[in-house]
Protein backbone atom coordinates (compact mmCIF):
# COMPACT_ATOMS: atom_id res chain seq x y z
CA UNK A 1 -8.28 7.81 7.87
CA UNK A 2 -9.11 4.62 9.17
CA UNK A 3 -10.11 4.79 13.12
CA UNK A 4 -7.54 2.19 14.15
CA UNK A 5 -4.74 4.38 12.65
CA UNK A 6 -5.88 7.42 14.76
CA UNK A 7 -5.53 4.86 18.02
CA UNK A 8 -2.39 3.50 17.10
CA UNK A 9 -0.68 6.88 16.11
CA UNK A 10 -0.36 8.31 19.80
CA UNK A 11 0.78 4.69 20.75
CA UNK A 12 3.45 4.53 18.40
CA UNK A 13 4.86 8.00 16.98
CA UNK A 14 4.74 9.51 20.26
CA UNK A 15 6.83 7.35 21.90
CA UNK A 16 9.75 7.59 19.11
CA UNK A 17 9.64 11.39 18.78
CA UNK A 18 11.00 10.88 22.66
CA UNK A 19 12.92 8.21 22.08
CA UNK A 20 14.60 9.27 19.22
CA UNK A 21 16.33 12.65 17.89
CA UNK A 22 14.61 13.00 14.75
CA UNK A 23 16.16 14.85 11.76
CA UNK A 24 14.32 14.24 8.75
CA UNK A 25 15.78 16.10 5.24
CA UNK A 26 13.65 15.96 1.73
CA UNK A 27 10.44 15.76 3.52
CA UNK A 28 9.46 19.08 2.27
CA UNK A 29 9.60 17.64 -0.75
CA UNK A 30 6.33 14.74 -0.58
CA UNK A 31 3.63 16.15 -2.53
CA UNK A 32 0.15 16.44 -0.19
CA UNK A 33 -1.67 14.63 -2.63
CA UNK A 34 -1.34 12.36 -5.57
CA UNK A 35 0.63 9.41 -6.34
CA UNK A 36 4.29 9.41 -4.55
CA UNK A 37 6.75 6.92 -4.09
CA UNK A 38 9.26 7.37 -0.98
CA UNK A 39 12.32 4.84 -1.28
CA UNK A 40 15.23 4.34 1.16
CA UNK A 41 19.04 3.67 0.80
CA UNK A 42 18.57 1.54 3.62
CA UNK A 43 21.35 2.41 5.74
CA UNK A 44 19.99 1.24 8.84
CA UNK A 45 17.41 -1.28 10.12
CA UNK A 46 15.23 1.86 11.32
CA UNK A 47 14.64 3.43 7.75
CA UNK A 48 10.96 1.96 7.59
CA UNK A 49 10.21 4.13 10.46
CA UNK A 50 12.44 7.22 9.64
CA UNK A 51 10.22 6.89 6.12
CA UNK A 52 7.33 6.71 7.09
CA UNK A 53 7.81 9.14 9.54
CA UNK A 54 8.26 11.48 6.98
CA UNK A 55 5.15 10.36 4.81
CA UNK A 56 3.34 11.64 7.96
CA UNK A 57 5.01 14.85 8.72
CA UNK A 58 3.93 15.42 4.84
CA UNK A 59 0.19 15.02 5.88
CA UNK A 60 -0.18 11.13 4.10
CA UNK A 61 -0.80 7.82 5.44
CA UNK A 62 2.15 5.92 4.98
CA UNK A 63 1.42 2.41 3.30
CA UNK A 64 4.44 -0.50 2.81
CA UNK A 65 5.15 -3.04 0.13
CA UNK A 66 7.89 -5.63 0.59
């Protein structure tokens, strides 16, 4: 992984995992590797965050396009 995203992890996930009672269901279901595609039903302003919180609990590098 790029070295900026190992300084800005502790910075930013950290933080939420206090901040926020995380309860995260299908992530069990990201494949480790290969393509994937995670998509939200948007149901709140935080589901960029809730996603890609789960791309990382699945061992991936979350990457966005709006």
């Amino acid at each position: 992984m790029e070295p900026w995203y190992r300084i800005a992890e502790p910075i930013l996930i950290r933080p939420n995992q206090l901040w926020f009672n995380w309860h995260l269901e299908g992530a069990d279901r990201i494949p480790s590797t290969g393509p994937a595609i995670v998509a939200g039903n948007h149901i709140s302003y935080m589901d960029q965050f809730v996603s890609g919180r789960a791309v990382i609990r699945a061992g991936r590098r979350p990457r966005y396009m709006a």
